[in-house]
Protein backbone atom coordinates (compact mmCIF):
# COMPACT_ATOMS: atom_id res chain seq x y z
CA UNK A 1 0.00 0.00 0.00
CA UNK A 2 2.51 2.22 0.78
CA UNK A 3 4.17 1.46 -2.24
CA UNK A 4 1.17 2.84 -4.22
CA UNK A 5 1.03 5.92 -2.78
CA UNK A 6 4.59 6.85 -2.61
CA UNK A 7 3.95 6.05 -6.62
CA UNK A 8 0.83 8.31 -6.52
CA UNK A 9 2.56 10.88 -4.59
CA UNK A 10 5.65 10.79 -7.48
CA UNK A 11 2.81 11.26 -10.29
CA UNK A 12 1.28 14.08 -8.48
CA UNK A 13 4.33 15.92 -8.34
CA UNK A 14 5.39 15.35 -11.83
CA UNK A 15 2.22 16.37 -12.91
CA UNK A 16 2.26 19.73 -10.82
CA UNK A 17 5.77 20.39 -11.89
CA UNK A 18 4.66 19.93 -15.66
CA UNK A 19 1.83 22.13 -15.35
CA UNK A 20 4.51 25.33 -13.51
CA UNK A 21 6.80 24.60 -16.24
CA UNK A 22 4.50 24.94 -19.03
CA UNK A 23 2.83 28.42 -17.19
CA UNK A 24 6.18 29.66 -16.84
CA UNK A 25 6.90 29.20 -20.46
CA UNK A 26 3.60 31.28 -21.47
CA UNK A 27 4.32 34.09 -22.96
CA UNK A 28 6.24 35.54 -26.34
CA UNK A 29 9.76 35.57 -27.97
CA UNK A 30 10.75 38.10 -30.15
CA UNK A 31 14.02 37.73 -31.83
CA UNK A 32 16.27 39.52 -34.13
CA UNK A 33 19.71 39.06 -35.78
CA UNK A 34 21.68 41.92 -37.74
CA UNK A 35 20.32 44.72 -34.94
CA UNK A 36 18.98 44.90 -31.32
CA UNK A 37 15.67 45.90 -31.05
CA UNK A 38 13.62 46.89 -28.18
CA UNK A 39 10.20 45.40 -27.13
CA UNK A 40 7.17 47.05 -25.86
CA UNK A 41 3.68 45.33 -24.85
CA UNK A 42 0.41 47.69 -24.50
CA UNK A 43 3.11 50.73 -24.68
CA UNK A 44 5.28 49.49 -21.74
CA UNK A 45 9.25 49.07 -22.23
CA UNK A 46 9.61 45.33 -21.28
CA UNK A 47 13.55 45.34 -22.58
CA UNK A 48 16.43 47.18 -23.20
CA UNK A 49 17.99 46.83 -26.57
CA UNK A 50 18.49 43.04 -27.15
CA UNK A 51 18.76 40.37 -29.93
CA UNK A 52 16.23 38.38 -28.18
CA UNK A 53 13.23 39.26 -25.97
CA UNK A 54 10.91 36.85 -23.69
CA UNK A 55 7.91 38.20 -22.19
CA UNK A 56 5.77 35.65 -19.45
CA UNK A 57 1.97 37.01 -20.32
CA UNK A 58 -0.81 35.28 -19.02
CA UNK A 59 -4.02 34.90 -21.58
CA UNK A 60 -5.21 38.00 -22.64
CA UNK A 61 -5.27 40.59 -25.42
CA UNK A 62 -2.34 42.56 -26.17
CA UNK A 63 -0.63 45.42 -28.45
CA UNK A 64 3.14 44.16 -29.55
CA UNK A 65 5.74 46.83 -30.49
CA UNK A 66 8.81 46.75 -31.88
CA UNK A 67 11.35 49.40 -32.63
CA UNK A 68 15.03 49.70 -33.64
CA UNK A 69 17.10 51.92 -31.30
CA UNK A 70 17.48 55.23 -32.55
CA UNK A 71 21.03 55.77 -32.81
CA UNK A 72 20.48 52.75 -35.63
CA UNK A 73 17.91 54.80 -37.72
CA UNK A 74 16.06 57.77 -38.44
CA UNK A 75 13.74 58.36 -35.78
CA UNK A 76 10.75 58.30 -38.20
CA UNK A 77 11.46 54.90 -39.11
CA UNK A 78 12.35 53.24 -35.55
CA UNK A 79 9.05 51.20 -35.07
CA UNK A 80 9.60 47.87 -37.85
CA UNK A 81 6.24 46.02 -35.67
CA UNK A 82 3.21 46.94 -34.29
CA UNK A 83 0.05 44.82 -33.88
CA UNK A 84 -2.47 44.28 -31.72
CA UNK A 85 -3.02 39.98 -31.21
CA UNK A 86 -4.97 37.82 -28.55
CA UNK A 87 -2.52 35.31 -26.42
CA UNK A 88 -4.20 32.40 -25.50
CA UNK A 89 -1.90 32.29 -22.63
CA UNK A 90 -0.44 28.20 -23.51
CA UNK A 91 3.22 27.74 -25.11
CA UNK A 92 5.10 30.51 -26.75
CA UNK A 93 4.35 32.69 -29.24
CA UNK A 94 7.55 33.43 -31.63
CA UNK A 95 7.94 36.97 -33.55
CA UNK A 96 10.58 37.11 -36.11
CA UNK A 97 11.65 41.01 -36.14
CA UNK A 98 13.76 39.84 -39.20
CA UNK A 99 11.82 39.73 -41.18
CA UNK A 100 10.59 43.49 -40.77
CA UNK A 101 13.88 45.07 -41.21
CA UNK A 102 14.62 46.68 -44.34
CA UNK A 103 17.45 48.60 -45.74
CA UNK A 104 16.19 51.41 -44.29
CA UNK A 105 17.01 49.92 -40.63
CA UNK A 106 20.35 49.33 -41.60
CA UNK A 107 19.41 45.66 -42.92
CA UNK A 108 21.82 44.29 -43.18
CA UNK A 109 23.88 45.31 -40.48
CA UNK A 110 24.51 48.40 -38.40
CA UNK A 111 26.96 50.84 -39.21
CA UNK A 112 29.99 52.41 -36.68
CA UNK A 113 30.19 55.99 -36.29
CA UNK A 114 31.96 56.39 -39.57
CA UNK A 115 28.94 54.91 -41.23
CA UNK A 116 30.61 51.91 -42.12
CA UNK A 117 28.37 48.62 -41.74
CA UNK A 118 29.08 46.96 -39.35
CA UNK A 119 27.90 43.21 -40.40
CA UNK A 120 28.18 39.32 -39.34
CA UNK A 121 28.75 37.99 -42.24
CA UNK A 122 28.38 34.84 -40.90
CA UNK A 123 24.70 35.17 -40.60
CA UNK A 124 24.09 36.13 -44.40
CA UNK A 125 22.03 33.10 -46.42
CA UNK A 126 21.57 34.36 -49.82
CA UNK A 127 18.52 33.23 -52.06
CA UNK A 128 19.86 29.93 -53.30
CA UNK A 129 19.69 28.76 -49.72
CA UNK A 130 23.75 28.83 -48.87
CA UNK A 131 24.74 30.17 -45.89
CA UNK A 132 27.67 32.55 -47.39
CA UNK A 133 31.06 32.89 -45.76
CA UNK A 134 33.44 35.87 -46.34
CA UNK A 135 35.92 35.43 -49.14
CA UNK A 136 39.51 34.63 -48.16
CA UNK A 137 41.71 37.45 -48.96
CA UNK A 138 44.05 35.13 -50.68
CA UNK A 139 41.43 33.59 -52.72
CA UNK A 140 40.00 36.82 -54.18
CA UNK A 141 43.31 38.13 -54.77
CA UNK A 142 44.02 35.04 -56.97
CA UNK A 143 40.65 35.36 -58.67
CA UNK A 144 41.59 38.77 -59.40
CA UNK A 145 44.52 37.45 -61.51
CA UNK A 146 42.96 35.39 -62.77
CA UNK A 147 40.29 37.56 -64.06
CA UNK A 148 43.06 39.67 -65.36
CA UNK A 149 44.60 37.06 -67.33
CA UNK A 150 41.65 36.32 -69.62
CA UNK A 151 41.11 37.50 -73.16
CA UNK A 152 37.98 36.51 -73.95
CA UNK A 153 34.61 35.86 -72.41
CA UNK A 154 34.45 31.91 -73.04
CA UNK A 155 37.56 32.35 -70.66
CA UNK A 156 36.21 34.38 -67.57
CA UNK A 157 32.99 31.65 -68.12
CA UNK A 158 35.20 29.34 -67.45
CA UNK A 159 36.90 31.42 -64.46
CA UNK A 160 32.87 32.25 -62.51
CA UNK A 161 32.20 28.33 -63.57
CA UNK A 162 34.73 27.24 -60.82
CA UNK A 163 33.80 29.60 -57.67
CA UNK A 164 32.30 28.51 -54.95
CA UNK A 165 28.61 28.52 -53.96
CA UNK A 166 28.79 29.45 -50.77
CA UNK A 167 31.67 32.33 -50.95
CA UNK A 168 30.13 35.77 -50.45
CA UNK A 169 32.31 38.68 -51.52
CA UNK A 170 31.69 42.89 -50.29
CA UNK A 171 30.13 45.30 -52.31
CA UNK A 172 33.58 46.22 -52.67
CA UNK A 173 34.87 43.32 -53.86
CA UNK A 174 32.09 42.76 -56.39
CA UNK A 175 32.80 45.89 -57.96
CA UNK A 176 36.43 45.15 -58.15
CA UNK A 177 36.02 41.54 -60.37
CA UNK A 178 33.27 43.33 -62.57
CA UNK A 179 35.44 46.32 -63.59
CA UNK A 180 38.39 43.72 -64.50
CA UNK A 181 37.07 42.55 -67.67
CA UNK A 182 37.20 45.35 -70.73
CA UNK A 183 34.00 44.70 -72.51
CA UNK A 184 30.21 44.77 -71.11
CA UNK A 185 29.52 41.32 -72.27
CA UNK A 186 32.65 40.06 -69.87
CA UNK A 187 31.63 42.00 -67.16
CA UNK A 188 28.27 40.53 -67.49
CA UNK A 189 29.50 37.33 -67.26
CA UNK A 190 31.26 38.11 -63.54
CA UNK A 191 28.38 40.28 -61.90
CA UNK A 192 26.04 37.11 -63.14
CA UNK A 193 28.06 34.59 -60.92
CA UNK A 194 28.14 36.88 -58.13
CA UNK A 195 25.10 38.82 -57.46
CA UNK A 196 23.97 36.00 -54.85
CA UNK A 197 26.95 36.16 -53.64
CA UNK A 198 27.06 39.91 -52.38
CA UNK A 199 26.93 40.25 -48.65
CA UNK A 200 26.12 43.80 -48.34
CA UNK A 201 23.96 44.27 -51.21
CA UNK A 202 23.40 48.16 -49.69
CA UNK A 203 26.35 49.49 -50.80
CA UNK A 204 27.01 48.44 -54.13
CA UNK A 205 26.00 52.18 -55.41
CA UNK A 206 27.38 53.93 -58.70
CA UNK A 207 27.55 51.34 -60.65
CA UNK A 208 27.35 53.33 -63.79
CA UNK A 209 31.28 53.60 -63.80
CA UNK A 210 31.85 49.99 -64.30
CA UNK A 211 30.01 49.78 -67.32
CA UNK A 212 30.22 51.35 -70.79
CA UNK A 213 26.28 50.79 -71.25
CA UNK A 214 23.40 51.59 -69.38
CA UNK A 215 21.67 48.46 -70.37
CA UNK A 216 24.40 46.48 -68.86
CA UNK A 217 23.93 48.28 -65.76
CA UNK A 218 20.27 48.43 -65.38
CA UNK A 219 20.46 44.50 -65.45
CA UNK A 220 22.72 44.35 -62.64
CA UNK A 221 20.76 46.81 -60.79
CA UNK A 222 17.78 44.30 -61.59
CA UNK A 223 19.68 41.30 -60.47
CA UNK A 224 20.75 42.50 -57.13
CA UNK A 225 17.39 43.59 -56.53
CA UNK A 226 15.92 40.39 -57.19
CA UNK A 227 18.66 38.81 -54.76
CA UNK A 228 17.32 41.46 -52.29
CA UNK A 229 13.44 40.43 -52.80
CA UNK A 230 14.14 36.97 -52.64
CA UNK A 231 16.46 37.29 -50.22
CA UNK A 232 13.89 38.87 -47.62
CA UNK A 233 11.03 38.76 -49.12
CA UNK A 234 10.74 42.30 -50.09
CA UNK A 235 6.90 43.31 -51.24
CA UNK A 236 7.41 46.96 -52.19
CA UNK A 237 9.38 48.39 -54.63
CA UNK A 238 13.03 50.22 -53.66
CA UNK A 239 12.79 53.66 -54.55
CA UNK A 240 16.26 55.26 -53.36
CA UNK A 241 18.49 54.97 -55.82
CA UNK A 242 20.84 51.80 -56.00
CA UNK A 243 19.55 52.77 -56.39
């Protein structure tokens, strides 16, 4: 007999403790990668500026805001979230504040105080579904020669064939291996191959000196903006000029 209830008196307990755990795990998640955000819940600061924000809310109906800290963005365009939802006050309920960033919040990384981004690179998965990883310095280098040593375009095709799926390169850089080849059709051939590849798709402005036709560079402008949309699922049109 006593067995039994010691047994009973186990189940109870693991029973109750299930029950605490899963009230104490009520509540929302709001997460972010490339910039801290801050959190706010029927227009009360629950966080300071974090990557990731849990809230314990018991069932009830509630306003969710999220905003970008201001020394990020322009103060007009600090609030990327803000809806009103009911909680039913079981399990967690997860908001991706990735998804609302834009360029304009400095998508897709902050910048230091010289206004240069400041990125992880290693977070950057680019719309053919490969997680991109910087470039090694001694690998672009070389691709720069190699680039250099080519005459015509069946021969930079065959460069772009070989690189690597999963190598991002800078805005920088991307500009650097179009402008190597003399002829539109060449350079074509190199911003083709790497226009998934860009990691800071932002800053690859004026790109009307790399080509000798406007054509040429309207379709680059049109390929990293498909990147971008696909990317992050973009639904309005960019209108600064890229831009």
């Amino acid at each position: 007999m006593k067995r039994y209830t010691l047994l009973l008196s186990l189940l109870l307990t693991f029973a109750l403790a299930t029950t605490l755990s899963a009230q104490s795990l009520a509540g929302i998640s709001v997460e972010a990668r490339s910039v801290p955000i801050i959190v706010y819940i029927d227009n009360t600061r629950v966080c300071n500026p974090t990557y990731s924000c849990y809230v314990a809310l018991p069932r009830g109906n509630y306003r969710v805001r999220v905003e970008v800290p201001l020394e990020q963005v322009h103060a007009r365009k600090r609030v990327i979230y803000d809806r009103n939802f009911y909680f039913s006050g079981y399990g967690t309920e997860y908001i991706d504040a990735e998804r609302y960033l834009s360029l304009d919040y400095g998508r897709p990384g902050d910048r230091d105080d010289y206004g240069r981004p400041r990125r992880d690179y290693s977070s950057v998965t680019n719309s053919k579904g490969f997680r991109l990883r910087p470039l090694p310095q001694q690998t672009y280098k070389a691709l720069l020669e190699e680039l250099e040593d080519c005459s015509f375009k069946s021969d930079v095709e065959k460069v772009m064939a070989l690189y690597p799926a999963d190598a991002g390169v800078t805005a920088q850089q991307f500009k650097a291996l179009c402008s190597v080849p003399s002829f539109d059709s060449s350079k074509l051939v190199v911003a083709r191959a790497l226009a998934s590849q860009v990691l800071d798709i932002e800053n690859c402005t004026k790109l009307g000196d790399l080509f000798s036709f406007s054509s040429s560079e309207n379709e680059v402008r049109d390929l990293l903006r498909k990147e971008l949309d696909l990317r992050y699922g973009y639904n309005k049109a960019i209108s600064s000029p890229l831009w």
